[in-house]
Protein backbone atom coordinates (compact mmCIF):
# COMPACT_ATOMS: atom_id res chain seq x y z
CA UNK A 1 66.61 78.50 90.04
CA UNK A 2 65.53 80.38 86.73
CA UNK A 3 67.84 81.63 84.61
CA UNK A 4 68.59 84.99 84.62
CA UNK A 5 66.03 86.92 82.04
CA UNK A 6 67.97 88.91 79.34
CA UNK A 7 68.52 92.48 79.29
CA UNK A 8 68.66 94.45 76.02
CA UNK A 9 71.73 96.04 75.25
CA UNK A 10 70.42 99.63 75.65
CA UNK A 11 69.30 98.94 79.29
CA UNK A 12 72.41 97.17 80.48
CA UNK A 13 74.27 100.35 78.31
CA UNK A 14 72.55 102.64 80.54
CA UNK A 15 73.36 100.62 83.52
CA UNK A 16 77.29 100.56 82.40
CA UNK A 17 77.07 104.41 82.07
CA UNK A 18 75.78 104.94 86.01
CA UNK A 19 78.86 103.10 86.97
CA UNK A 20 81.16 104.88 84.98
CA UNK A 21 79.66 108.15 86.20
CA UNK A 22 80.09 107.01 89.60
CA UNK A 23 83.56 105.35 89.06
CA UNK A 24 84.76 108.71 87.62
CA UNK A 25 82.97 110.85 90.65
CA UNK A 26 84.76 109.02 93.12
CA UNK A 27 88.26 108.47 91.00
CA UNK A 28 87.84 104.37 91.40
CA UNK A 29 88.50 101.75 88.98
CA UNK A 30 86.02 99.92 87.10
CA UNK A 31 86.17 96.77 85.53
CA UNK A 32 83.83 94.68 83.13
CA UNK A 33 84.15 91.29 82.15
CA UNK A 34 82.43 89.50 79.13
CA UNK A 35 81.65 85.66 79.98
CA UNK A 36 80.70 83.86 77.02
CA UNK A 37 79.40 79.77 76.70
CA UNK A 38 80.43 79.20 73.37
CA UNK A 39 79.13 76.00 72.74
CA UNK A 40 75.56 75.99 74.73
CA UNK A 41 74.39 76.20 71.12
CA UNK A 42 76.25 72.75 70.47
CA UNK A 43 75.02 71.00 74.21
CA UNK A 44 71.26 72.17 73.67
CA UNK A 45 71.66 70.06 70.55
CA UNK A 46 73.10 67.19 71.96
CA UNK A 47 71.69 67.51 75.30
CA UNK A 48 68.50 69.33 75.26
CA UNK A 49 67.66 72.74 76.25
CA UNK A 50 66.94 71.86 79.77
CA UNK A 51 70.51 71.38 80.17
CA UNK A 52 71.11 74.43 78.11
CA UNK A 53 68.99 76.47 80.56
CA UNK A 54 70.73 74.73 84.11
CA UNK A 55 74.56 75.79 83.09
CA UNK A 56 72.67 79.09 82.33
CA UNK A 57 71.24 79.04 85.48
CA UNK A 58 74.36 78.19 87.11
CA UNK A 59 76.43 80.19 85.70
CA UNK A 60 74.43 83.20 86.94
CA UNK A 61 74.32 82.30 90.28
CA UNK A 62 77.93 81.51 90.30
CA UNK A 63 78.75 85.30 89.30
CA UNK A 64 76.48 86.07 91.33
CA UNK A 65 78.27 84.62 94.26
CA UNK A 66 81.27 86.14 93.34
CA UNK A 67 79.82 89.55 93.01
CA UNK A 68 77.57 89.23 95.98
CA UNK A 69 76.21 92.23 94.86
CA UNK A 70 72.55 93.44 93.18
CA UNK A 71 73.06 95.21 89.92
CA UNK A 72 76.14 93.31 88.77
CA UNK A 73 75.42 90.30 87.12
CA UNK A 74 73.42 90.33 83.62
CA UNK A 75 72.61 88.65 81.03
CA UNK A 76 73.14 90.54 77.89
CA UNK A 77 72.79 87.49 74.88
CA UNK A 78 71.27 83.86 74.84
CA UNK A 79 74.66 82.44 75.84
CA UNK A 80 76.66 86.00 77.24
CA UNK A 81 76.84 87.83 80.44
CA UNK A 82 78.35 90.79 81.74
CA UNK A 83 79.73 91.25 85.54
CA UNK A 84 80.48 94.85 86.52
CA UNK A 85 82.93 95.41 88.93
CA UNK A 86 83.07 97.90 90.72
CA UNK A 87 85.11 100.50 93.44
CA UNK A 88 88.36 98.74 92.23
CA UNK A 89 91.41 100.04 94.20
CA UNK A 90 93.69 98.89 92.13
CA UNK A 91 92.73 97.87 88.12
CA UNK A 92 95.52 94.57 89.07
CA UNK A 93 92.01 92.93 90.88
CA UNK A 94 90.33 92.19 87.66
CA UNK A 95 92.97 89.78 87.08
CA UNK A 96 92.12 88.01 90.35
CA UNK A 97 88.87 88.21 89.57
CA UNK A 98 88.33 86.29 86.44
CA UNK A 99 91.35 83.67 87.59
CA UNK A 100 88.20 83.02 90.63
CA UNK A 101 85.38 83.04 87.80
CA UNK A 102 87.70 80.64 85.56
CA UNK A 103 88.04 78.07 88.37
CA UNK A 104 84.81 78.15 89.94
CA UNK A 105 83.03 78.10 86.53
CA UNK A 106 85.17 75.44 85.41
CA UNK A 107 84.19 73.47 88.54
CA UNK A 108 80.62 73.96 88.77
CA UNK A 109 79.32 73.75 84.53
CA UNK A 110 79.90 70.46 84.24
CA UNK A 111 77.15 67.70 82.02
CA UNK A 112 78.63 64.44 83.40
CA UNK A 113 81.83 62.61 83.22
CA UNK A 114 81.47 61.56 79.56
CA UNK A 115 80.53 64.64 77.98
CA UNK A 116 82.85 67.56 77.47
CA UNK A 117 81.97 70.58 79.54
CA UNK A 118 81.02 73.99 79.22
CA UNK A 119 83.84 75.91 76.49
CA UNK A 120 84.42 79.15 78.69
CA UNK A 121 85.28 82.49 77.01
CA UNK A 122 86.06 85.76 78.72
CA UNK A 123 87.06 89.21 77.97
CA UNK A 124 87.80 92.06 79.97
CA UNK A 125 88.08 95.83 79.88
CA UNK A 126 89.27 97.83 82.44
CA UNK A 127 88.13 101.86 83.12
CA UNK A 128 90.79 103.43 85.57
CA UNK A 129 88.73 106.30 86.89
CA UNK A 130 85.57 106.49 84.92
CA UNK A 131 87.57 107.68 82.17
CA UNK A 132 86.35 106.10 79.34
CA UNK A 133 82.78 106.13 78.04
CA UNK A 134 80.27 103.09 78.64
CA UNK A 135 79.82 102.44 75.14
CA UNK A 136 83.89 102.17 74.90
CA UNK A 137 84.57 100.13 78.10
CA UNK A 138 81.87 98.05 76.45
CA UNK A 139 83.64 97.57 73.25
CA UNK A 140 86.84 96.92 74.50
CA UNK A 141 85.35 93.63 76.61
CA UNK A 142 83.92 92.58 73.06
CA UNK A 143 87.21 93.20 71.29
CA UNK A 144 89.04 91.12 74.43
CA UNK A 145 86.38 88.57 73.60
CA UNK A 146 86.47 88.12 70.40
CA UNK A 147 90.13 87.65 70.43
CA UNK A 148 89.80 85.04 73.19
CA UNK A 149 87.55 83.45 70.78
CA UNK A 150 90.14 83.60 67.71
CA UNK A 151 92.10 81.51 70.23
CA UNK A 152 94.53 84.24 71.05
CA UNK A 153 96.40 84.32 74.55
CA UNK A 154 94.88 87.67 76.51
CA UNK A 155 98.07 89.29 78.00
CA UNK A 156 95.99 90.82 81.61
CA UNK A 157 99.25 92.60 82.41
CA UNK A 158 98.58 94.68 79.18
CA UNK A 159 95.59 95.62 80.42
CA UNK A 160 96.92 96.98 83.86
CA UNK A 161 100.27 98.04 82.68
CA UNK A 162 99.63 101.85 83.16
CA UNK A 163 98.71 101.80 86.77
CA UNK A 164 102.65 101.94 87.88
CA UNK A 165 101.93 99.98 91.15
CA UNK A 166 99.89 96.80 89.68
CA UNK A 167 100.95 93.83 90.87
CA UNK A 168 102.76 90.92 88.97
CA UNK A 169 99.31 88.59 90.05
CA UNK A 170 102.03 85.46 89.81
CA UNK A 171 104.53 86.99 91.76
CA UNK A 172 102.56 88.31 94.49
CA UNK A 173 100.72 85.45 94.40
CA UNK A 174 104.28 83.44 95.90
CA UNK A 175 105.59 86.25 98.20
CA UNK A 176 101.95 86.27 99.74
CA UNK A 177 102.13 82.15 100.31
CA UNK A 178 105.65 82.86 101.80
CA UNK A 179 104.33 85.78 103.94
CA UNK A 180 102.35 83.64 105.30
CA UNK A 181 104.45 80.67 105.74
CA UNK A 182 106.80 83.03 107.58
CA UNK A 183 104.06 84.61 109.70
CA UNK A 184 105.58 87.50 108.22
CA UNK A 185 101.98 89.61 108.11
CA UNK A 186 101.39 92.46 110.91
CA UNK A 187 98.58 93.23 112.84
CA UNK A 188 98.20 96.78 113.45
CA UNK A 189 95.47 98.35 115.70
CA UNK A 190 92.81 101.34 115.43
CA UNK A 191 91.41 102.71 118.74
CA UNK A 192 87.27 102.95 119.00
CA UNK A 193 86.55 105.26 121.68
CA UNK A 194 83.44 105.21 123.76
CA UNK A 195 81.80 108.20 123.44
CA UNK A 196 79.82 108.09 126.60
CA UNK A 197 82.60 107.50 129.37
CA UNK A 198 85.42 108.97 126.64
CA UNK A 199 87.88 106.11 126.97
CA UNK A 200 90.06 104.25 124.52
CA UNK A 201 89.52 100.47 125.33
CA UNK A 202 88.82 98.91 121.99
CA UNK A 203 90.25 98.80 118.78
CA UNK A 204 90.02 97.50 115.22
CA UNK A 205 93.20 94.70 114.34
CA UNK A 206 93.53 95.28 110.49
CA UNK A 207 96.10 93.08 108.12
CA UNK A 208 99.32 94.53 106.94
CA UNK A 209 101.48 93.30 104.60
CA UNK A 210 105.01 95.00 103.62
CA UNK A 211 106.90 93.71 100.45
CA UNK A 212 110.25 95.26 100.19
CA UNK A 213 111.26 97.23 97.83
CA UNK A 214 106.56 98.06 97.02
CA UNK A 215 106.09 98.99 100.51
CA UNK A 216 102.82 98.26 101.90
CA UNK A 217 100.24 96.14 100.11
CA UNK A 218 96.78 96.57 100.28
CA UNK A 219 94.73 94.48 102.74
CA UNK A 220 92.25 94.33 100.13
CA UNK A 221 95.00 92.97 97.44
CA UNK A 222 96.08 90.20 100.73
CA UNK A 223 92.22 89.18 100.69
CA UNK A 224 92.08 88.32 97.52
CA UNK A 225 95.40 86.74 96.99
CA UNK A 226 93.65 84.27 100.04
CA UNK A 227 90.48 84.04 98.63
CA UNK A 228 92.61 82.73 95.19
CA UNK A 229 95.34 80.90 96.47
CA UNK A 230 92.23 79.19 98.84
CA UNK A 231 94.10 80.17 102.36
CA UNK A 232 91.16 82.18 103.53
CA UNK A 233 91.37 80.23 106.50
CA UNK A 234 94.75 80.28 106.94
CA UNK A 235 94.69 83.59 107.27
CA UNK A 236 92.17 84.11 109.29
CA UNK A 237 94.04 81.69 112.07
CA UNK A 238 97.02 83.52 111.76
CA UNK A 239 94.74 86.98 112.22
CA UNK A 240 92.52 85.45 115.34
CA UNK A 241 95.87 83.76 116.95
CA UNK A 242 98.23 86.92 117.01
CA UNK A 243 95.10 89.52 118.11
CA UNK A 244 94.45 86.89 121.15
CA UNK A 245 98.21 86.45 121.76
CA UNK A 246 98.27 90.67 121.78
CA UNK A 247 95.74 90.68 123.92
CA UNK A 248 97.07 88.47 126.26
CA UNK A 249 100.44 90.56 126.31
CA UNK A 250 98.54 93.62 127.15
CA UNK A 251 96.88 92.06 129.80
CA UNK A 252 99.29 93.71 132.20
CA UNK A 253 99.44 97.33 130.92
CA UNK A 254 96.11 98.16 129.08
CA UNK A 255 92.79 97.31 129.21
CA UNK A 256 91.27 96.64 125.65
CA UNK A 257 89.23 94.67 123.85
CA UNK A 258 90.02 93.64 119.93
CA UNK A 259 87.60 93.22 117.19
CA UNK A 260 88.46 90.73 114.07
CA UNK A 261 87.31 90.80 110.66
CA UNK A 262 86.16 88.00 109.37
CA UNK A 263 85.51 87.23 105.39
CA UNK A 264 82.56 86.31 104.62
CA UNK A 265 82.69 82.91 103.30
CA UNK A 266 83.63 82.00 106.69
CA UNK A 267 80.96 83.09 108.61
CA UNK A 268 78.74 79.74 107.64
CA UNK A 269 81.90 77.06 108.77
CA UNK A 270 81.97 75.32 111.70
CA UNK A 271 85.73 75.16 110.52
CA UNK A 272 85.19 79.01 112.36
CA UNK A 273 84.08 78.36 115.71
CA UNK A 274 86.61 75.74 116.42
CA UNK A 275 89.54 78.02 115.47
CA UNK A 276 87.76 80.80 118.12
CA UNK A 277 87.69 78.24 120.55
CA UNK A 278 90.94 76.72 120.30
CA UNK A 279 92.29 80.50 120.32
CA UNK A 280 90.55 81.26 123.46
CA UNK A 281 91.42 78.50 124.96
CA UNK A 282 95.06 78.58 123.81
CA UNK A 283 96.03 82.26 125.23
CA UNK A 284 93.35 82.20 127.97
CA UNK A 285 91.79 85.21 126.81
CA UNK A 286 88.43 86.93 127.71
CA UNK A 287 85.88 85.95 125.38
CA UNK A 288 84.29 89.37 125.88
CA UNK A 289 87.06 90.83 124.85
CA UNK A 290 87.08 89.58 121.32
CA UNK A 291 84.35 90.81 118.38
CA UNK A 292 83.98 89.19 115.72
CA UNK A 293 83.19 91.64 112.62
CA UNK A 294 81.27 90.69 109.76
CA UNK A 295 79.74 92.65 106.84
CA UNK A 296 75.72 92.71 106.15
CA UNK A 297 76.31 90.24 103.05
CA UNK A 298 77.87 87.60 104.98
CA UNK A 299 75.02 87.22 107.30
CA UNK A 300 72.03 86.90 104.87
CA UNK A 301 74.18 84.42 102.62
CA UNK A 302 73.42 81.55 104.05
CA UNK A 303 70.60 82.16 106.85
CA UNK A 304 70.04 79.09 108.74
CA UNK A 305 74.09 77.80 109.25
CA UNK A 306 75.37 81.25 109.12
CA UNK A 307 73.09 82.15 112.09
CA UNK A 308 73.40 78.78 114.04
CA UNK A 309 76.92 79.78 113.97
CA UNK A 310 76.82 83.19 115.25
CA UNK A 311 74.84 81.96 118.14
CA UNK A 312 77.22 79.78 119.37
CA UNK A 313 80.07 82.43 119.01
CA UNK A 314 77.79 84.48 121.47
CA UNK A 315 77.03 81.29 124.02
CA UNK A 316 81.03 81.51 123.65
CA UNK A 317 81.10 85.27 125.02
CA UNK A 318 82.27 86.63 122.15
CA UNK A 319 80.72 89.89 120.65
CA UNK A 320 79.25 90.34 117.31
CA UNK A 321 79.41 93.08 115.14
CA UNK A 322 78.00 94.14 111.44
CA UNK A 323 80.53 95.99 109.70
CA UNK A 324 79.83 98.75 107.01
CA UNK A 325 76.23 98.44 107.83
CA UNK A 326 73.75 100.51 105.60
CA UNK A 327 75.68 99.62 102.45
CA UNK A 328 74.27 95.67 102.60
CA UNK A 329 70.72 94.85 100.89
CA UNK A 330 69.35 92.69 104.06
CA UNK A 331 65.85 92.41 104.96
CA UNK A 332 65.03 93.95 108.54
CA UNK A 333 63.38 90.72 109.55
CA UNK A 334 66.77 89.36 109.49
CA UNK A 335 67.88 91.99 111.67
CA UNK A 336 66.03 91.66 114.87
CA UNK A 337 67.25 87.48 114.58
CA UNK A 338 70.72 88.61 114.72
CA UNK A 339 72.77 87.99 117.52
CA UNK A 340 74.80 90.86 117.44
CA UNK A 341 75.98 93.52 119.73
CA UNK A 342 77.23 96.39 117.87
CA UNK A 343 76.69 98.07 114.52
CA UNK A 344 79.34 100.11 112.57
CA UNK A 345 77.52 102.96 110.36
CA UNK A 346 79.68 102.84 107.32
CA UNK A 347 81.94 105.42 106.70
CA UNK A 348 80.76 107.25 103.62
CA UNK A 349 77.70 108.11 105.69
CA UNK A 350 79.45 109.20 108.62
CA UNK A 351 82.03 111.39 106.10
CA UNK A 352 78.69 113.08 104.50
CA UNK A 353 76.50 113.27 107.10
CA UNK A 354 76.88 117.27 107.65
CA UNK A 355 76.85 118.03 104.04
CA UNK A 356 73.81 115.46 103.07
CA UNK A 357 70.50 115.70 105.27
CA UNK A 358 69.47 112.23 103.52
CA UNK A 359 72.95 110.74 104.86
CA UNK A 360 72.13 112.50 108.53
CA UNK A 361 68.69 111.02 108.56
CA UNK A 362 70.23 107.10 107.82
CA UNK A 363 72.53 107.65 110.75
CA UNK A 364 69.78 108.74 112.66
CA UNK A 365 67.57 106.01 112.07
CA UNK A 366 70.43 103.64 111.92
CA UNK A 367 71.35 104.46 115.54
CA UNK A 368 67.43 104.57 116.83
CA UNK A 369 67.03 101.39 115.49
CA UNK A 370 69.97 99.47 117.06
CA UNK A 371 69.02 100.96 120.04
CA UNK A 372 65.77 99.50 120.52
CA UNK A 373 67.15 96.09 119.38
CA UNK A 374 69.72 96.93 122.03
CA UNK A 375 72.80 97.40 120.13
CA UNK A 376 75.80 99.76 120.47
CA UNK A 377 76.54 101.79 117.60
CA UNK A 378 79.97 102.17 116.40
CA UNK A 379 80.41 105.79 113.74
CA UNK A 380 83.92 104.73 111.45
CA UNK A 381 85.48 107.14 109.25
CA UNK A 382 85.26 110.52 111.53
CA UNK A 383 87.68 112.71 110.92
CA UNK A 384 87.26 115.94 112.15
CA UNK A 385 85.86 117.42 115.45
CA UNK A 386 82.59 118.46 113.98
CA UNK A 387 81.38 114.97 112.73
CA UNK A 388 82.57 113.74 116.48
CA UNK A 389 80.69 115.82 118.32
CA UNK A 390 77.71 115.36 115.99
CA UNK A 391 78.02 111.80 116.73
CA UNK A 392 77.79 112.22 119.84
CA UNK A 393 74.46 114.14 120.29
CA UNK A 394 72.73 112.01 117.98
CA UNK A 395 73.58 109.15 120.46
CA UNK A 396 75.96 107.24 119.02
CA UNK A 397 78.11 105.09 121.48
CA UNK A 398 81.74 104.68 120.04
CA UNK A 399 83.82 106.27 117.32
CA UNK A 400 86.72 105.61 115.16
CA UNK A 401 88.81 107.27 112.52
CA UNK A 402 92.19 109.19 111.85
CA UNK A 403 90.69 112.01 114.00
CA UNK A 404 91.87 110.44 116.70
CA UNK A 405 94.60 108.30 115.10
CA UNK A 406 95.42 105.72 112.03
CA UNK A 407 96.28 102.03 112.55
CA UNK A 408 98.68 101.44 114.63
CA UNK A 409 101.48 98.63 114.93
CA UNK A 410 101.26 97.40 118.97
CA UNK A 411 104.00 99.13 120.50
CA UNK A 412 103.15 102.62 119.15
CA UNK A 413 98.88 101.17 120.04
CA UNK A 414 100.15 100.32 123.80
CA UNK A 415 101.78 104.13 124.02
CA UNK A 416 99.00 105.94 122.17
CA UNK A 417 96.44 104.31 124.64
CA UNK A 418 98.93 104.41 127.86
CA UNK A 419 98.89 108.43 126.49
CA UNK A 420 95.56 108.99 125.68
CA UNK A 421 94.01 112.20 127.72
CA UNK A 422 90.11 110.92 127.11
CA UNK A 423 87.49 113.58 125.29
């Protein structure tokens, strides 16, 4: 793989600024970091360039993987890149974030056993809300930099100590291996209602996590407290386990089927269709009554295994469906190899869909185009009659959102389903 060409600082200042104007639109946190090899200057020396330009290479696609995103990753100087991140919920994830980058780096720049490897630099700045400038955010990551550089420890819970819920990364870090240990999580569950026969026999399982004395955590804070702790997969056993073992329970008083999200790096293990199978087997359920969700970016990561793999969840009888579709960058010759069953239109489409005729046209097409793979199209995010019933006569086949109710824990799921009157 080339190495990544260099951008000029103007360009990737201009770049900076969209984000910020869009962080600040939309009230979400931005982040930047600064990732800086040091000594490349001292390996192309001692080494060559061509090793010079590999780690360059390397580290690029690295970011890249952590990103997983276009229009994230650049580089900005001969040995210097910055990694934008984006829609952060809470600023506490940049933390996580460059712990990942440190380790995988780490891991992957390496010459050969005899050589010292790559000295790794970072700084950060963090921009709750879009309110700083670009050129600011920017010279904040330098200033973190350069004090990394001077050897100086960079205190991250400086960074995040105004946001008055950011998490202690260590601390949450052991209650979340603990949770877990305990099987202390909770599933609760989201009807999708069909919007052709009007009935509630589906839903969404999503994680929750309760600390005591924070409240609830965010699932996207759980995610990547797996993804850096490496229990990804622990996780996602205790997720597919409980939803079967639900299912199972509700066998006997309602009639649904559950859909699982699965993260991404997952999607291309075989370590993945042995835990479905071993579920399915273990509390006898349905396989048609499980889907297995996955987002846009997980499929066209690795082609060939990820697909082998989704076509032997659907030999299994299990559905598959492509969450938060629209918002991914994959190629539509992908899409007709697929062997999916259902779409879900991403929300922020759905949500501006009456107020945006360029939004209303993507749904459209969206929805004629899944048809004539034959797909069923799921619309998330409605909340309000009008976006429903819009839904409806474009011919869109199920629907979810606090309209008709937020995640639910079981019991309350059983009663709201036992109760529900249909459209």
């Amino acid at each position: 793989m080339d190495e990544l060409p260099e951008i000029k600082r103007t360009s990737f200042s201009k770049i900076l600024e969209r984000e910020v104007g869009e962080a600040r639109s939309v009230s979400s946190n931005l982040g930047l970091l600064l990732v800086d090899l040091s000594n490349l200057t001292r390996i192309n020396h001692y080494h060559g360039y061509a090793t010079g330009d590999r780690l360059l290479a390397a580290t690029y696609k690295n970011l890249l993987s952590v990103s997983k995103l276009p229009d994230t990753v650049f580089r900005i100087g001969s040995h210097h890149y910055a990694f934008i991140l984006s829609g952060l919920s809470n600023p506490a994830f940049i933390a996580l974030a460059m712990n990942k980058i440190h380790r995988l780096l780490e891991q992957e720049l390496s010459i050969d056993d005899d050589v010292a490897g790559v000295d790794l630099k970072i700084g950060v700045a963090i921009n709750r809300q879009g309110q700083r400038g670009a050129m600011e955010m920017l010279s904040m990551a330098e200033a973190s930099l350069a004090q990394v550089r001077r050897g100086e420890a960079l205190q991250i819970e400086d960074l995040v100590s105004e946001e008055p819920d950011a998490p202690q990364d260590m601390q949450l870090e052991q209650l979340f291996t603990e949770t877990l240990h305990e099987n202390a999580f909770e599933l609760y569950y989201q009807p999708k209602i069909n919007l052709i026969t009007g009935e509630a026999n589906a839903a969404e399982a999503l994680l929750r996590w309760e600390v005591e004395g924070r409240g609830f955590i965010s699932p996207e804070i759980a995610v990547e407290l797996a993804d850096t702790t490496g229990r990804v997969y622990s996780l996602t056993k205790w997720v597919v386990h409980t939803a079967m073992r639900q299912v199972r329970a509700w066998q006997d008083s309602i009639d649904v089927s559950v859909a699982l999200n699965v993260q991404a790096d997952l999607v291309n293990s075989p370590d993945l269709l042995t835990l479905l199978k071993d579920a399915i087997a273990i509390w006898g359920v349905d396989p048609s009554k499980i889907t297995v969700e996955i987002t846009e970016s997980a499929i066209i990561a690795d082609k060939e295994s990820g697909f082998d793999n989704l076509l032997q969840m659907k030999q299994l009888g299990i559905n598959l469906a492509i969450d938060d579709f629209g918002t991914g960058y994959s190629s539509l010759s992908y899409f007709k190899h697929i062997p999916a069953t259902e779409l879900k239109i991403d929300q922020s489409f759905i949500r501006s869909m009456r107020t945006d005729p360029q939004d209303l046209e993507l749904v459209k097409i969206i929805i004629h185009i899944a048809h004539q793979f034959g797909l069923s199209v799921v619309g998330e995010g409605v909340e309000d009659r009008e976006s429903l019933e819009l839904l409806r006569e474009l011919g869109c086949d199920f629907a979810q959102g606090f309209y008709f109710s937020k995640p639910l824990p079981k019991d309350e799921f059983e009663a709201w389903v036992l109760a529900w009157p249909g459209l």
